[in-house]
PDB file of N, CA and C in Angstrom:
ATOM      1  N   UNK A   1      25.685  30.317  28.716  1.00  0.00           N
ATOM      2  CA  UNK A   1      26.111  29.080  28.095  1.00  0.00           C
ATOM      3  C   UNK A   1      25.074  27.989  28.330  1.00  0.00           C
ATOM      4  N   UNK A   2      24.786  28.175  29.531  1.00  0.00           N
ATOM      5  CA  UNK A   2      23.689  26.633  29.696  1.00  0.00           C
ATOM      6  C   UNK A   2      22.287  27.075  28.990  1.00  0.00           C
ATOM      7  N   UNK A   3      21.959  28.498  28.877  1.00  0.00           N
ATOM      8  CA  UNK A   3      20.784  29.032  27.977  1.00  0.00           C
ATOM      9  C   UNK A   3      21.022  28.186  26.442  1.00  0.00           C
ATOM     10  N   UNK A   4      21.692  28.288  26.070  1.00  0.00           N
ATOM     11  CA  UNK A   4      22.586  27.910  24.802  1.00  0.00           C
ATOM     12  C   UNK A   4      22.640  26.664  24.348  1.00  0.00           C
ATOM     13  N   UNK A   5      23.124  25.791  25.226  1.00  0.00           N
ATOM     14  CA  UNK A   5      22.666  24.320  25.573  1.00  0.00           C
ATOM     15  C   UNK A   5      21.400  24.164  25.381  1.00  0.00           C
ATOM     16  N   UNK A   6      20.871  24.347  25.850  1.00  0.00           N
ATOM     17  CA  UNK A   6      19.176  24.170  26.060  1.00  0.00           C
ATOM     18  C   UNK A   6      18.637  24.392  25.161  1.00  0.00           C
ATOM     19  N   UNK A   7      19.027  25.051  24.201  1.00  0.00           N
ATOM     20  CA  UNK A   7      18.053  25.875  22.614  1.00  0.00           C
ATOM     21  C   UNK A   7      18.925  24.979  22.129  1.00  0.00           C
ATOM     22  N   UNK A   8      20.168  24.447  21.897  1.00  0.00           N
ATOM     23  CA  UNK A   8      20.462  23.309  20.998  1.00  0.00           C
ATOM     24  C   UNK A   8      19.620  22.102  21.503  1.00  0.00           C
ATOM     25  N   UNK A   9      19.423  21.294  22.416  1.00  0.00           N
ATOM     26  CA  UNK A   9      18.976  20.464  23.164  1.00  0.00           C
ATOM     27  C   UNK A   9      17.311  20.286  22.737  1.00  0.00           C
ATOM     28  N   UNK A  10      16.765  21.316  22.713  1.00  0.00           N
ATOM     29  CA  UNK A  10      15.469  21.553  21.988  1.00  0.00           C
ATOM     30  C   UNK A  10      15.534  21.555  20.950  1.00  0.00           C
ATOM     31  N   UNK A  11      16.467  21.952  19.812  1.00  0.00           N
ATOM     32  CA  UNK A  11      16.437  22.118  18.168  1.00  0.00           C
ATOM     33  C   UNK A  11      16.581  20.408  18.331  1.00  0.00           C
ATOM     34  N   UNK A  12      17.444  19.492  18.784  1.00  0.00           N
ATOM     35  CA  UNK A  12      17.704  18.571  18.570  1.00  0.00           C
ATOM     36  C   UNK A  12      16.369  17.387  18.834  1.00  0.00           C
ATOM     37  N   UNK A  13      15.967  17.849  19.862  1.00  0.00           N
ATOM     38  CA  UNK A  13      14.765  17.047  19.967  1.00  0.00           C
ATOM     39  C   UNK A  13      13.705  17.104  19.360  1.00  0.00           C
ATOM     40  N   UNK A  14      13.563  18.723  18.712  1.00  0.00           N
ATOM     41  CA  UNK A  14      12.076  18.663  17.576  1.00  0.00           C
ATOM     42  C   UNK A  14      13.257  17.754  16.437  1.00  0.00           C
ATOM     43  N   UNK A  15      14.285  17.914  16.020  1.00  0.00           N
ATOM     44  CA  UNK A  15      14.836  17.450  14.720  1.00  0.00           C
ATOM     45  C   UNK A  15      14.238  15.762  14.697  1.00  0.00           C
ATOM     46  N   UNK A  16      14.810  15.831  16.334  1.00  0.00           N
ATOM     47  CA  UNK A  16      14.522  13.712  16.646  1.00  0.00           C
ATOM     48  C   UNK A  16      13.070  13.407  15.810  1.00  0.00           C
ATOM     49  N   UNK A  17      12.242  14.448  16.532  1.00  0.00           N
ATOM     50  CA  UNK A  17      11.059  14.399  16.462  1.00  0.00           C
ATOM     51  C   UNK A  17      10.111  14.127  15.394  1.00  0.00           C
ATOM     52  N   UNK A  18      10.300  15.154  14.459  1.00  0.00           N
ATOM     53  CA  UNK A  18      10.130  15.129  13.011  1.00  0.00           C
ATOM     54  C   UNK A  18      10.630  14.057  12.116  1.00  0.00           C
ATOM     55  N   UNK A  19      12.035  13.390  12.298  1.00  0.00           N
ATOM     56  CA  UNK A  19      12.332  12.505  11.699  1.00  0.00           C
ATOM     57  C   UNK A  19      11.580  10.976  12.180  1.00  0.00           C
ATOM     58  N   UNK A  20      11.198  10.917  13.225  1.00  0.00           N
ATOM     59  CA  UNK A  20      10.224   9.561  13.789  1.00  0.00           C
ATOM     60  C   UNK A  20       8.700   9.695  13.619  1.00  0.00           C
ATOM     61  N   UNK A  21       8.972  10.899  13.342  1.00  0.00           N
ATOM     62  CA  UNK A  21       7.221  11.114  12.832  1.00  0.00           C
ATOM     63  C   UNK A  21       7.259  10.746  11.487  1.00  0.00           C
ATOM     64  N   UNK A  22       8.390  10.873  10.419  1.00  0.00           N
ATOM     65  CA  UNK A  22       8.245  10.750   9.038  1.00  0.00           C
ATOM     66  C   UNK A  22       8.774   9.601   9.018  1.00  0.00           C
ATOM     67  N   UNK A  23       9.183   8.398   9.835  1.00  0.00           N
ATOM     68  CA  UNK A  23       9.650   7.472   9.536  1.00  0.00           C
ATOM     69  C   UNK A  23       8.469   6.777  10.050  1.00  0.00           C
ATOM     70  N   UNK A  24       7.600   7.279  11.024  1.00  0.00           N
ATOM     71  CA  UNK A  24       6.502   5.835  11.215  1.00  0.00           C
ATOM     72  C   UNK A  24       5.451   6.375  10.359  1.00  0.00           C
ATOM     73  N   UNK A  25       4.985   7.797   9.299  1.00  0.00           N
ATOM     74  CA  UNK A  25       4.386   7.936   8.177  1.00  0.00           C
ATOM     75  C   UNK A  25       4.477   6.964   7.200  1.00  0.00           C
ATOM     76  N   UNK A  26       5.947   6.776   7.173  1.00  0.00           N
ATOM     77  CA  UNK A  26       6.647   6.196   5.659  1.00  0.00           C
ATOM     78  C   UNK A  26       6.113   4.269   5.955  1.00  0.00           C
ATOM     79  N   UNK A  27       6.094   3.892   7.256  1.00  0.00           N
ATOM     80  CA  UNK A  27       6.068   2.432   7.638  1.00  0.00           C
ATOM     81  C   UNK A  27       4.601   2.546   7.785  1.00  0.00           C
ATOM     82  N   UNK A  28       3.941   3.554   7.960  1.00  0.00           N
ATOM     83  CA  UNK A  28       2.403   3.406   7.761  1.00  0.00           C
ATOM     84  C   UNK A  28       1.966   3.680   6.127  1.00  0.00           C
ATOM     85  N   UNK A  29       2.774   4.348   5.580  1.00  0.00           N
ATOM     86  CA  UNK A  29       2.039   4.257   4.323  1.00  0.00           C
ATOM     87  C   UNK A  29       2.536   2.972   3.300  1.00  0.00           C
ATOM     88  N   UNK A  30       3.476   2.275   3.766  1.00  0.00           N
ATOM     89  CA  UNK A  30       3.913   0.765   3.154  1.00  0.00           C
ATOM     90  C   UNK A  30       3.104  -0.289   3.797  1.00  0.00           C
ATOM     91  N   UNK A  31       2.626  -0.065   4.677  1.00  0.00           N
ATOM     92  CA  UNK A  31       2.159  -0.764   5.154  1.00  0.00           C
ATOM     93  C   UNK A  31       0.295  -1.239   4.483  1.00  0.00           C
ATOM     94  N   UNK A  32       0.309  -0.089   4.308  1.00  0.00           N
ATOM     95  CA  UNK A  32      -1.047   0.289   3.549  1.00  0.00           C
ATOM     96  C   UNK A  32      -1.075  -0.159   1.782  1.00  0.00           C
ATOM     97  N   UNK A  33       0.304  -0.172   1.505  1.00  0.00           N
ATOM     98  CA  UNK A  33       1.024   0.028  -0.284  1.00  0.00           C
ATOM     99  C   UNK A  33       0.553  -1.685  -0.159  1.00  0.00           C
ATOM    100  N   UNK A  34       0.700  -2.894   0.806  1.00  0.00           N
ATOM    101  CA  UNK A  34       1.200  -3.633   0.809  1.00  0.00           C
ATOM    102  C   UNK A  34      -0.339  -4.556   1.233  1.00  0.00           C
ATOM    103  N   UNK A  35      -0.954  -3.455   1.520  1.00  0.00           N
ATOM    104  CA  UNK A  35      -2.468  -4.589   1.979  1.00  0.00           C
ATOM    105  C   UNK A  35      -3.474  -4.145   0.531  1.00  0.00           C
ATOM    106  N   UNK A  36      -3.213  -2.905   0.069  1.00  0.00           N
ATOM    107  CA  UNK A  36      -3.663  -2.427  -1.414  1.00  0.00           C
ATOM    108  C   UNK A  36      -3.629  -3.602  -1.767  1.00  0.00           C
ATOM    109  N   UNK A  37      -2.083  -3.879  -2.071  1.00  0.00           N
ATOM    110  CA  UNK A  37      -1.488  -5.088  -3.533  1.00  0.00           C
ATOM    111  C   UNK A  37      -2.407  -6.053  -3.442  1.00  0.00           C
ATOM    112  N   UNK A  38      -2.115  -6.740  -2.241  1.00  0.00           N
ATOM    113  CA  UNK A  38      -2.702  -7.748  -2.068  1.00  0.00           C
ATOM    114  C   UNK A  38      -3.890  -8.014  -1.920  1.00  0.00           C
ATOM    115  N   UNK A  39      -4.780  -6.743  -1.923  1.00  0.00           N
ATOM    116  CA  UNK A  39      -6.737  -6.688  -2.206  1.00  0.00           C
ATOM    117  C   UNK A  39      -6.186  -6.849  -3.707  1.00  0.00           C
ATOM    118  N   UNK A  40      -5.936  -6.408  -4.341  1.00  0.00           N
ATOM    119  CA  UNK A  40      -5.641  -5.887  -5.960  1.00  0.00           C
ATOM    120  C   UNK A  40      -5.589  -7.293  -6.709  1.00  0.00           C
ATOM    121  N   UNK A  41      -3.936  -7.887  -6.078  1.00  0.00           N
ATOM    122  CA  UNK A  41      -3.717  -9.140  -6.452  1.00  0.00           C
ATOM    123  C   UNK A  41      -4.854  -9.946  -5.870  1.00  0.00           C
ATOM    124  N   UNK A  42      -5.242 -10.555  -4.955  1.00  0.00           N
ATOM    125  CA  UNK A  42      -6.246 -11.529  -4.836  1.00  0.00           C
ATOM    126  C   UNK A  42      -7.310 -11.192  -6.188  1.00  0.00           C
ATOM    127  N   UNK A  43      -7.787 -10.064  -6.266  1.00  0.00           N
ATOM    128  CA  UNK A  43      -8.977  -9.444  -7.107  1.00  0.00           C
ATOM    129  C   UNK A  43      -8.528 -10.151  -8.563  1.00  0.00           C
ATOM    130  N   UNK A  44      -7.623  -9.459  -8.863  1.00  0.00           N
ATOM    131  CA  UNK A  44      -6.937  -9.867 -10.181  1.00  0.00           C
ATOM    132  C   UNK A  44      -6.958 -11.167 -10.369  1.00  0.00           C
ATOM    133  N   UNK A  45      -6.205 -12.104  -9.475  1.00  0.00           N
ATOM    134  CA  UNK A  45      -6.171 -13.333  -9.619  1.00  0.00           C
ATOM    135  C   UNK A  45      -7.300 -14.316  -9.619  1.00  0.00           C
ATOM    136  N   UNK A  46      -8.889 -13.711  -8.891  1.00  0.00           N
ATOM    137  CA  UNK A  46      -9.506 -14.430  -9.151  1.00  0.00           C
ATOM    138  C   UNK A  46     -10.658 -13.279 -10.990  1.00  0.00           C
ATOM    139  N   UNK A  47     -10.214 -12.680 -11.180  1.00  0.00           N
ATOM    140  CA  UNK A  47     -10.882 -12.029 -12.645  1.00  0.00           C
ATOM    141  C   UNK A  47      -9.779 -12.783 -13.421  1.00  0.00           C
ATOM    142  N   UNK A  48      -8.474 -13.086 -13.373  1.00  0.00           N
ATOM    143  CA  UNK A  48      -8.075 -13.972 -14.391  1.00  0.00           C
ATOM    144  C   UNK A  48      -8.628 -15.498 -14.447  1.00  0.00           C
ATOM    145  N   UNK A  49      -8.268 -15.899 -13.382  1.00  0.00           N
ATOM    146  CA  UNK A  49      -9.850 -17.578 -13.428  1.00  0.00           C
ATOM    147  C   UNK A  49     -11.008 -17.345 -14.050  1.00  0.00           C
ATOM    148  N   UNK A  50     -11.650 -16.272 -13.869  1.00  0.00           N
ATOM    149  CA  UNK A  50     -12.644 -16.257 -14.829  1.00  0.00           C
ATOM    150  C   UNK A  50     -12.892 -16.290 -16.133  1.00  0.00           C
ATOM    151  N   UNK A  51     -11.618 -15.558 -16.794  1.00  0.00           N
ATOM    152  CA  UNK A  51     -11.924 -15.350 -17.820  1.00  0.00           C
ATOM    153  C   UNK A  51     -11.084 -16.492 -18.696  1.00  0.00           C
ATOM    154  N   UNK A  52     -10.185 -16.964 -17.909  1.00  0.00           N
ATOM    155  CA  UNK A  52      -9.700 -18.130 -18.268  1.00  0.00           C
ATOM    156  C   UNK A  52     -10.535 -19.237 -18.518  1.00  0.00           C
ATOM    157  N   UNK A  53     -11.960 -18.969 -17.756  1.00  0.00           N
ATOM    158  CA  UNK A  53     -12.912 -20.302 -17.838  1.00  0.00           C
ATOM    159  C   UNK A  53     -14.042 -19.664 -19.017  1.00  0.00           C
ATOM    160  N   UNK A  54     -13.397 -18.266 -19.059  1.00  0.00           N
ATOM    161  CA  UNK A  54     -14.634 -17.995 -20.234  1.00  0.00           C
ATOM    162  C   UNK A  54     -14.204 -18.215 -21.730  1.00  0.00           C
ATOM    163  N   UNK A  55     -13.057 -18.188 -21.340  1.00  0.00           N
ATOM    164  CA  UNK A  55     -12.077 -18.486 -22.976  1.00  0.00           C
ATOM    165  C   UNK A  55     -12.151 -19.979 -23.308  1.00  0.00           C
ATOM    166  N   UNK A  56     -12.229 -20.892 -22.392  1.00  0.00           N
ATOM    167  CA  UNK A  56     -12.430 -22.197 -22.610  1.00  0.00           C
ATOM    168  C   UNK A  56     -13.760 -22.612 -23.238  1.00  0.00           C
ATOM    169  N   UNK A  57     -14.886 -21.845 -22.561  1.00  0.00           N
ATOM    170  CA  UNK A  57     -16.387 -22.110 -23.106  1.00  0.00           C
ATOM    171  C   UNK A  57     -16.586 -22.169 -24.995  1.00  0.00           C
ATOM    172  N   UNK A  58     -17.246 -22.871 -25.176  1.00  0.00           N
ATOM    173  CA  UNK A  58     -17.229 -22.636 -26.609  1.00  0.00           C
ATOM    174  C   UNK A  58     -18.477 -21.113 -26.974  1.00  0.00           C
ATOM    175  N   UNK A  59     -17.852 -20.102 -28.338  1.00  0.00           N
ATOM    176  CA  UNK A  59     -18.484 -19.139 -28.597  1.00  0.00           C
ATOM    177  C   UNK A  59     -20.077 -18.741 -28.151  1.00  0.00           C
ATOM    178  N   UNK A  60     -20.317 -20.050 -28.711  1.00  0.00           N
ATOM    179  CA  UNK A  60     -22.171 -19.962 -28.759  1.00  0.00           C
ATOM    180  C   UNK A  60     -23.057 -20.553 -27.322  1.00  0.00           C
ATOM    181  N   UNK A  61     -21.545 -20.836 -26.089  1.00  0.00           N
ATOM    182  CA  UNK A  61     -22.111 -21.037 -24.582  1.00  0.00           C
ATOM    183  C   UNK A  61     -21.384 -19.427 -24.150  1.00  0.00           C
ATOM    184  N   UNK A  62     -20.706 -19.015 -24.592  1.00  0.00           N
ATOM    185  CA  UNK A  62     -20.830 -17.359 -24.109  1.00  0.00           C
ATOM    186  C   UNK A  62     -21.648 -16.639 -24.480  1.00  0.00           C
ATOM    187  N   UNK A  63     -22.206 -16.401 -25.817  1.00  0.00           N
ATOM    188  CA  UNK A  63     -23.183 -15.052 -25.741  1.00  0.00           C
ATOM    189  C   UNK A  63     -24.610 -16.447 -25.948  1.00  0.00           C
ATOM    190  N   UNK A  64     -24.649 -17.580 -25.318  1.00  0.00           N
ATOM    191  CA  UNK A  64     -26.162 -17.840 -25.215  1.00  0.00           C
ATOM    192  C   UNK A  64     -26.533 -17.977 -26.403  1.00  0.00           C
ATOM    193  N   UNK A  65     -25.891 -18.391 -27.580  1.00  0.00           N
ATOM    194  CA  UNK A  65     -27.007 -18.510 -28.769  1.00  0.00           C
ATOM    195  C   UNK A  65     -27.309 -19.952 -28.787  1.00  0.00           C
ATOM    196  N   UNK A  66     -29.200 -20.013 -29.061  1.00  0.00           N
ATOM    197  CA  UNK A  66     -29.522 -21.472 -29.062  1.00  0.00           C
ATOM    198  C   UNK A  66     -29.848 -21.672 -30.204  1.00  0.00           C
TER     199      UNK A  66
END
C-alpha cells in the first residue's frame, strides 16, 4: 500500500510539474506576443507620420520635379 502511495505521489508531481512548466511557457510566450506589438506598433506609428507628411507635400516636392 505505501508502494502505491508513492507511484500516485510521483504521477502527481510530474502532472504538477508539466502543468507549471506549460503555464510559465504560455506567460513567457505573452510576454514576448506583447513586446513584438509594441516594436510593431511604435514602428507602424512612426511609418504612418511619415507618410502622413508625405501626403501633405505637394506632387512635384515628392518625386523632385524642378
Amino acid at each position: 500500500m505505501d508502494e502505491r502511495k508513492q507511484g500516485v505521489d510521483t504521477i502527481s508531481s510530474l502532472i504538477a510539474l508539466v502543468f507549471d512548466t506549460s503555464i510559465s511557457i504560455l506567460i513567457l510566450q505573452a510576454r514576448i506576443m506583447l513586446l513584438l506589438n509594441r516594436l510593431a506598433g511604435s514602428w507602424l506609428s512612426k511609418y504612418v507620420e511619415f507618410l502622413e507628411g508625405e501626403a501633405g507635400k505637394p506632387v512635384r516636392e515628392r518625386v523632385k520635379v524642378e
